[in-house]
Protein backbone atom coordinates (compact mmCIF):
# COMPACT_ATOMS: atom_id res chain seq x y z
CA UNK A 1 -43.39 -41.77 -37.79
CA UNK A 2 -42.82 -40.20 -34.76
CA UNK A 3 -39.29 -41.74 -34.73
CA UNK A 4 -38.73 -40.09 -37.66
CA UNK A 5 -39.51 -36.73 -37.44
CA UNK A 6 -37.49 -37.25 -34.21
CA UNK A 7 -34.72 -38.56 -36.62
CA UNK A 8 -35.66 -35.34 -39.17
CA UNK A 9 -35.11 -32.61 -35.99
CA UNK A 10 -32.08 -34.40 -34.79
CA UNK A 11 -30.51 -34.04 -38.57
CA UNK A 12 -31.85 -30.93 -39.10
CA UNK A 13 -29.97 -29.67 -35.93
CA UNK A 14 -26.41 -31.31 -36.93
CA UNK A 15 -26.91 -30.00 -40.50
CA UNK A 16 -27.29 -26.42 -39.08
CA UNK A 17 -24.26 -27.08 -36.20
CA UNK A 18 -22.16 -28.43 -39.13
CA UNK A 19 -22.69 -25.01 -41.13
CA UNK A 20 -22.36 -22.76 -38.16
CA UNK A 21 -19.40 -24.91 -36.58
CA UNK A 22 -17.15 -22.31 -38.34
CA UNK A 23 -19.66 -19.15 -36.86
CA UNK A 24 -19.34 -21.10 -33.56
CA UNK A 25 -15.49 -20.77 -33.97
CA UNK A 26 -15.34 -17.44 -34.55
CA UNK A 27 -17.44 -16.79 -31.73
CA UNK A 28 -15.23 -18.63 -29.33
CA UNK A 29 -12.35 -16.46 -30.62
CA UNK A 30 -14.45 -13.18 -30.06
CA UNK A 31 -15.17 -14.33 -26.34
CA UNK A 32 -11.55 -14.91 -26.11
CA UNK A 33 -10.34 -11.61 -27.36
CA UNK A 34 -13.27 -10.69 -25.28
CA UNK A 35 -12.69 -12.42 -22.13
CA UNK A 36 -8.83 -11.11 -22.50
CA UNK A 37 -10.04 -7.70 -22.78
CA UNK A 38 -12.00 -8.59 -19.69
CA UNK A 39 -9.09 -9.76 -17.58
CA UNK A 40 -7.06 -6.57 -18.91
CA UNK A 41 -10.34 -4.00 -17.69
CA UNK A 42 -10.13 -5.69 -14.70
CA UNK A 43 -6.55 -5.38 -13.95
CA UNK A 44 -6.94 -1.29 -14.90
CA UNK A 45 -9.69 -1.37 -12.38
CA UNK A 46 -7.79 -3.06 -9.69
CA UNK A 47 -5.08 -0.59 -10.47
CA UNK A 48 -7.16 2.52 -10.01
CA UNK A 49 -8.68 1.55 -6.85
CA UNK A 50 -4.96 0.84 -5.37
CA UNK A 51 -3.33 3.60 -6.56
CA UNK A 52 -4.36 6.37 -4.31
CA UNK A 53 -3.78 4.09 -1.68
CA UNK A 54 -0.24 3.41 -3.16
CA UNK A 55 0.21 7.39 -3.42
CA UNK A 56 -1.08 7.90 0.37
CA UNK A 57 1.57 5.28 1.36
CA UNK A 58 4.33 6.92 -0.63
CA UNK A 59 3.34 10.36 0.92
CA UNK A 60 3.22 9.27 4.22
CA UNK A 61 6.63 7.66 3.71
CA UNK A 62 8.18 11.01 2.48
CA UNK A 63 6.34 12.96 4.76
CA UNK A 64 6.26 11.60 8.16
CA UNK A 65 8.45 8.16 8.43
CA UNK A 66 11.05 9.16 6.54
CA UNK A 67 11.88 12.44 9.35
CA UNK A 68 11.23 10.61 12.22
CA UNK A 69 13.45 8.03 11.52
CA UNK A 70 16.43 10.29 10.64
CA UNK A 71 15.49 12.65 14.02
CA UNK A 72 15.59 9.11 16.25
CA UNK A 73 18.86 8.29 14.29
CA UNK A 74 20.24 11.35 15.55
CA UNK A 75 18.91 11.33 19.09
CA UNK A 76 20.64 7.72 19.25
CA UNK A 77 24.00 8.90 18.25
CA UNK A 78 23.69 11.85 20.43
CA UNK A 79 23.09 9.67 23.62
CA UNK A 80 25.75 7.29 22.12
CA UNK A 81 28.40 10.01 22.04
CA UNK A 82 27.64 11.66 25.42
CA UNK A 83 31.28 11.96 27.86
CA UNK A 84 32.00 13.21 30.47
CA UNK A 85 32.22 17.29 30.74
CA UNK A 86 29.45 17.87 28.48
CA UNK A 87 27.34 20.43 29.36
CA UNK A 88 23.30 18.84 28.43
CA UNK A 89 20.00 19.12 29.14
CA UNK A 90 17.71 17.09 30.57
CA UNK A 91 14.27 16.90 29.20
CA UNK A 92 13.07 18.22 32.58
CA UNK A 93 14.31 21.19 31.11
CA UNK A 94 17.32 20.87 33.93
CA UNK A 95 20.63 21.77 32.66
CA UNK A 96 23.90 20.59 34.45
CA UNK A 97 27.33 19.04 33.41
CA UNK A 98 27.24 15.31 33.15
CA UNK A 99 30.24 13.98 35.93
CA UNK A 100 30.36 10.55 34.63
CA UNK A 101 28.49 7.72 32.81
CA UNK A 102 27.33 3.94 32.81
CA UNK A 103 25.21 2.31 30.87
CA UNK A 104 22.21 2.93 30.94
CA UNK A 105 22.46 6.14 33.66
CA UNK A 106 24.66 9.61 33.53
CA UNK A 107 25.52 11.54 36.38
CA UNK A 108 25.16 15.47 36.50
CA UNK A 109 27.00 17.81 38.38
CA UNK A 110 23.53 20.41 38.90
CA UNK A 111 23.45 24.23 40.36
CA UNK A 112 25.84 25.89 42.54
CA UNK A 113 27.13 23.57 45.05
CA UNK A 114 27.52 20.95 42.27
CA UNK A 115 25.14 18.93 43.78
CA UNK A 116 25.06 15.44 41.74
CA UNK A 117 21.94 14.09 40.11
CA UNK A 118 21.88 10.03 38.36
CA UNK A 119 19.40 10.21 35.79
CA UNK A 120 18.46 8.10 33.11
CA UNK A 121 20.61 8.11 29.74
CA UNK A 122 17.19 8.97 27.58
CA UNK A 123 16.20 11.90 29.63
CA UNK A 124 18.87 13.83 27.74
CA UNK A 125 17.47 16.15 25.67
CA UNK A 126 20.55 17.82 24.34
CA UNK A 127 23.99 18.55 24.38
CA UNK A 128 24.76 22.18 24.65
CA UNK A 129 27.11 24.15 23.15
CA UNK A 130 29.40 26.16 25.69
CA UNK A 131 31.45 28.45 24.99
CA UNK A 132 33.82 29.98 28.14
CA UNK A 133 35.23 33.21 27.64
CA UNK A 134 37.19 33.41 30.86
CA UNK A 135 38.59 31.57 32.97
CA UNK A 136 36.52 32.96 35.79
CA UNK A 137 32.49 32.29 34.47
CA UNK A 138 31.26 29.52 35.92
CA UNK A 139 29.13 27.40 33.98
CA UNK A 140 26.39 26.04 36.74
């Protein structure tokens, strides 16, 4: 008897699973869709908690990177294309005329009595523009 009843639950059971086997399939296609929508909620989260952090990047890039790089760009070529005669200054805030150049080192002709200065090729701040109008102005 008691087998039976056992036997009577245990049918019972696969007679209900049989006629909700095709509810049971439509519920594993709702957690799909479901767990799909899940994955695609997650991905639009994980996108809006990067993308300020994207944006800062992108602004910083623009804003600060960017202008450096083209400023040390031009400091390079502007140390690159130094000769002699050029009238510079040092970032001493010394200005002279360079008298001649190696590699890594220029030489400046400096003051009145041209006296001669080696200094390294990075201390040059800038090249200046001179502009004689006579013969007779000197330019230290």
């Amino acid at each position: 008897m008691l087998i039976e009843k056992l036997f009577g639950i245990t049918s019972a059971i696969a007679e209900t699973a049989a006629s909700t086997g095709a509810a049971t399939d439509a519920a594993a296609a709702a957690d799909a869709a479901g767990e799909a929508a899940g994955q695609m909620n997650s991905v639009a989260a994980l996108l809006s908690t990067f993308l300020p952090m994207i944006l800062i990047f992108v602004v910083f890039y623009f804003m600060l990177i960017r202008p450096q790089r083209k400023k040390d760009k031009a400091v390079k070529d502007m140390l690159n294309n130094l000769k002699a005669g050029d009238r510079v200054c040092t970032i001493g805030g010394i200005y002279g005329t360079i008298v001649g150049l190696k590699d890594d080192t220029v030489t400046l002709s400096v003051g009145v009595n041209n006296t001669t200065m080696v200094l390294a090729r990075w201390g040059i701040r800038s090249v200046e523009e001179v502009s004689i109008e006579n013969d007779a102005q000197e330019l230290n």
